[in-house]
C-alpha atoms as a PDB file:
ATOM      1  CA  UNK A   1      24.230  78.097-113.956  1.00  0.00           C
ATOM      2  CA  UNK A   2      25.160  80.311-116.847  1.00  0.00           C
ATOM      3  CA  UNK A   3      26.408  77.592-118.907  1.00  0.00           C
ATOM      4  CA  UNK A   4      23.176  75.656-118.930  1.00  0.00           C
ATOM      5  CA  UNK A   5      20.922  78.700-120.010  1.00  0.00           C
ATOM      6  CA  UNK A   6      19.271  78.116-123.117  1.00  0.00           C
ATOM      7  CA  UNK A   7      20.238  74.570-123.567  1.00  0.00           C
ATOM      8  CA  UNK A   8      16.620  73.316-123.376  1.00  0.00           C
ATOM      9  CA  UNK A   9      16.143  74.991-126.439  1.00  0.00           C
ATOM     10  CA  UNK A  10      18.905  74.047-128.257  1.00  0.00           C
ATOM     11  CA  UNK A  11      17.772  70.865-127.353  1.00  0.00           C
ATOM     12  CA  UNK A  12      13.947  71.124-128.074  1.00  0.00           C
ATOM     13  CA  UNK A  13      15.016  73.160-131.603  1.00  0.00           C
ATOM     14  CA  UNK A  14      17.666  69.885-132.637  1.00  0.00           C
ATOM     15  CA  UNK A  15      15.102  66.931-131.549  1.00  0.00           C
ATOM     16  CA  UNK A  16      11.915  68.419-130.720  1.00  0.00           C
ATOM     17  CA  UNK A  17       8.892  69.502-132.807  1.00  0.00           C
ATOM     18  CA  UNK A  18       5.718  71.719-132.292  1.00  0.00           C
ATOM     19  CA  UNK A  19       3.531  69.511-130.225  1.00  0.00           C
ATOM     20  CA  UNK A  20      -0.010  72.027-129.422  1.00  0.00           C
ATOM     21  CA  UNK A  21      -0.288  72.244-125.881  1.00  0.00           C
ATOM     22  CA  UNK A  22      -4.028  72.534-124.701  1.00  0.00           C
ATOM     23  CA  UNK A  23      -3.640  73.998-120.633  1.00  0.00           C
ATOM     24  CA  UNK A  24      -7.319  73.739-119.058  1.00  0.00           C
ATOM     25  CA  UNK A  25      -6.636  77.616-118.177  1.00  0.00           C
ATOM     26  CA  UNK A  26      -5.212  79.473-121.213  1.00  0.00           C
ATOM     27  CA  UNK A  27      -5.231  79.537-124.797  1.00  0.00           C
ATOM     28  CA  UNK A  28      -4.111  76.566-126.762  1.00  0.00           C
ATOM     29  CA  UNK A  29      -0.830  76.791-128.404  1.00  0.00           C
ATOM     30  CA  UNK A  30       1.955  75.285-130.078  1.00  0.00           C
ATOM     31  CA  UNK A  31       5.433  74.774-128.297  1.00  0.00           C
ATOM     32  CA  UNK A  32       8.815  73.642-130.145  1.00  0.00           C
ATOM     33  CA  UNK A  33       9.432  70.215-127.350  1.00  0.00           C
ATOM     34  CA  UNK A  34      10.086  66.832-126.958  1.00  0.00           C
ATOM     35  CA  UNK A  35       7.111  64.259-127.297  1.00  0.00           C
ATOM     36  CA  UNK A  36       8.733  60.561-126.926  1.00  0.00           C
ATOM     37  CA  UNK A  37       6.973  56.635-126.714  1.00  0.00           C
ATOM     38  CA  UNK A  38       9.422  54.954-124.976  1.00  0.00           C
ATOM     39  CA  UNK A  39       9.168  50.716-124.071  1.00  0.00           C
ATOM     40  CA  UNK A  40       9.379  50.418-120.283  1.00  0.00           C
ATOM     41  CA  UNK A  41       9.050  47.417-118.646  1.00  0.00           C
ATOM     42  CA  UNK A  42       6.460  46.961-115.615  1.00  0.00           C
ATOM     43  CA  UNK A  43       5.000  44.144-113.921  1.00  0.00           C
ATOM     44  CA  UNK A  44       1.946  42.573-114.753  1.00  0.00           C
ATOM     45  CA  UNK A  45      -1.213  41.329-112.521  1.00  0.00           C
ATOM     46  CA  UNK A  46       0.704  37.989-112.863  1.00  0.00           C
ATOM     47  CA  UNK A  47       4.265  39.210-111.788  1.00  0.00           C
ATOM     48  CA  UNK A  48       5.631  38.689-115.028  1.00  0.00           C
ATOM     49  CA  UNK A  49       6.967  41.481-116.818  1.00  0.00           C
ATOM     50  CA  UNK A  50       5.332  43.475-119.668  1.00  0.00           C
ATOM     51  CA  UNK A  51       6.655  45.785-121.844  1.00  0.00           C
ATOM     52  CA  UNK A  52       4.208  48.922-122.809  1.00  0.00           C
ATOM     53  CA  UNK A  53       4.677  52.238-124.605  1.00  0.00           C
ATOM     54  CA  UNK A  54       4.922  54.824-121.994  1.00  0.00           C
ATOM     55  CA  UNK A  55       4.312  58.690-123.680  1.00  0.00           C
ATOM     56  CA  UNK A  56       6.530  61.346-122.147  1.00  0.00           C
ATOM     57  CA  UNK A  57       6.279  65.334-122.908  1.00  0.00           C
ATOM     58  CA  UNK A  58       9.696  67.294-122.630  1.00  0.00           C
ATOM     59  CA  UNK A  59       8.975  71.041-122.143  1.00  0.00           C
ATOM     60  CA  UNK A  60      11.483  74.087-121.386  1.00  0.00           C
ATOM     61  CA  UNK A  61       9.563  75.072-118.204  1.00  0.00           C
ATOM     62  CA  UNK A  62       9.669  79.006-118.851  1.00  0.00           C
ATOM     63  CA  UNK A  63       6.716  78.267-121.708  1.00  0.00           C
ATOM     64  CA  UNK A  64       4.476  76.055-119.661  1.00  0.00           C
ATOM     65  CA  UNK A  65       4.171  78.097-116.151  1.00  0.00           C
ATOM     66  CA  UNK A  66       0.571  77.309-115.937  1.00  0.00           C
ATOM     67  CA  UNK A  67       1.167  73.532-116.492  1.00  0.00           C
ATOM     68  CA  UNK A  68      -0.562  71.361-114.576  1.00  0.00           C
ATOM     69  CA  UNK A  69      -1.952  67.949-114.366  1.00  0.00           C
ATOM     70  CA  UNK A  70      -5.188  67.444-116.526  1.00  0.00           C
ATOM     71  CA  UNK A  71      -3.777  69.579-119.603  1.00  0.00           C
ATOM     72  CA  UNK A  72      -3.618  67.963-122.438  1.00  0.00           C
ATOM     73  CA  UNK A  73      -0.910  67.735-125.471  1.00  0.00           C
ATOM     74  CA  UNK A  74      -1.581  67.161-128.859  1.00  0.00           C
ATOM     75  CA  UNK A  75       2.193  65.769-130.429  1.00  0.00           C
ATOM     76  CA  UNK A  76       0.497  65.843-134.343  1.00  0.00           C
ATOM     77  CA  UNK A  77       0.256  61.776-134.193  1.00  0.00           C
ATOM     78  CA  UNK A  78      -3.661  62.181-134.657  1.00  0.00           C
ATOM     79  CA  UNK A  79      -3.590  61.240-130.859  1.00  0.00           C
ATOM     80  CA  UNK A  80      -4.710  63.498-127.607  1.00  0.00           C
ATOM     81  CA  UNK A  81      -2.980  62.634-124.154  1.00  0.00           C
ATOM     82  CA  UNK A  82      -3.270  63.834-120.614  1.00  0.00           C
ATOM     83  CA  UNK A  83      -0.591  65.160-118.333  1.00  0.00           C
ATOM     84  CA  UNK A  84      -0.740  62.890-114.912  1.00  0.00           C
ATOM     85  CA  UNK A  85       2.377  64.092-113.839  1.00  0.00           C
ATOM     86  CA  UNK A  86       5.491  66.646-114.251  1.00  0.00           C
ATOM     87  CA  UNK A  87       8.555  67.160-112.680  1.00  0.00           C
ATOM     88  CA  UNK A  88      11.697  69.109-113.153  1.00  0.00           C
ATOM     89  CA  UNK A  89      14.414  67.243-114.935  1.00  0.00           C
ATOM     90  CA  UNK A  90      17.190  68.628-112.414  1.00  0.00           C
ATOM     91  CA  UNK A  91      18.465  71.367-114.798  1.00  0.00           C
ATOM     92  CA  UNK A  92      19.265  74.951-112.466  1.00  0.00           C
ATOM     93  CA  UNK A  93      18.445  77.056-115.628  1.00  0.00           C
ATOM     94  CA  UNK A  94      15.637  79.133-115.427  1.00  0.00           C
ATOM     95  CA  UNK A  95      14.613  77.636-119.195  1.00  0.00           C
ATOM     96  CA  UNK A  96      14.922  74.000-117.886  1.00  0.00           C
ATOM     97  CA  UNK A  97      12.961  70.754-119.093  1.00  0.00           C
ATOM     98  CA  UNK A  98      10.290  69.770-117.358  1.00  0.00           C
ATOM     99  CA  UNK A  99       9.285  65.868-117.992  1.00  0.00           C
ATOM    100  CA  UNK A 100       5.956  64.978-118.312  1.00  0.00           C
ATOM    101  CA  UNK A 101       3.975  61.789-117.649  1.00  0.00           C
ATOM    102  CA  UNK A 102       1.318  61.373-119.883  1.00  0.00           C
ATOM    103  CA  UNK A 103      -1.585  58.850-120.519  1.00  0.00           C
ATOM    104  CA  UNK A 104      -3.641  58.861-123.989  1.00  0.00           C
ATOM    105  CA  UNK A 105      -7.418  59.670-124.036  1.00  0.00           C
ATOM    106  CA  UNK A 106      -7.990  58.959-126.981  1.00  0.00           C
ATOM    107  CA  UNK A 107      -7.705  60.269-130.772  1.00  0.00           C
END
């Protein structure tokens, strides 16, 4: 486990930015992580497939403890979104990522 310490933010420092984390218990602050829009296909109503934007939230787990699903993230893009889900990204270290699913709600 020793080898992965710290990693996450190494990794949050090299391709991460302050994104202002907004937890609906807690003061509002900025965190150095990893805010991403990635294309992912799904399947439409139609069964065709579609390809949509889907916003994920990177996080060293040891700065969010509180996180939980309804807090919202603010990545500086003028845009607010909501965290519907997080889970570890499989990292043993005690600072590793946590991913977050996240849906916009607006500007």
């Amino acid at each position: 486990m020793g080898v992965f310490e710290g990693m996450a933010g190494v990794l949050s420092d090299v391709l991460g930015a302050p994104v202002r984390y907004l937890p609906a218990t807690g003061r509002p602050r900025d965190i150095q992580s990893i805010f991403r829009e990635e294309p992912v296909t799904v399947t439409g109503d139609d069964g065709r497939d579609v390809l949509i934007v889907a916003p994920s939230w990177r996080v060293s787990r040891d700065l969010v403890a509180e996180l939980a699903r309804g807090d919202l993230v603010q990545p500086g893009n003028g845009r607010t979104y909501k965290v519907v889900n997080h889970m570890p990204t499989g990292s043993p270290a005690c600072d590793g990522l946590l991913l977050c699913e996240l849906e916009a709600t607006g500007p």
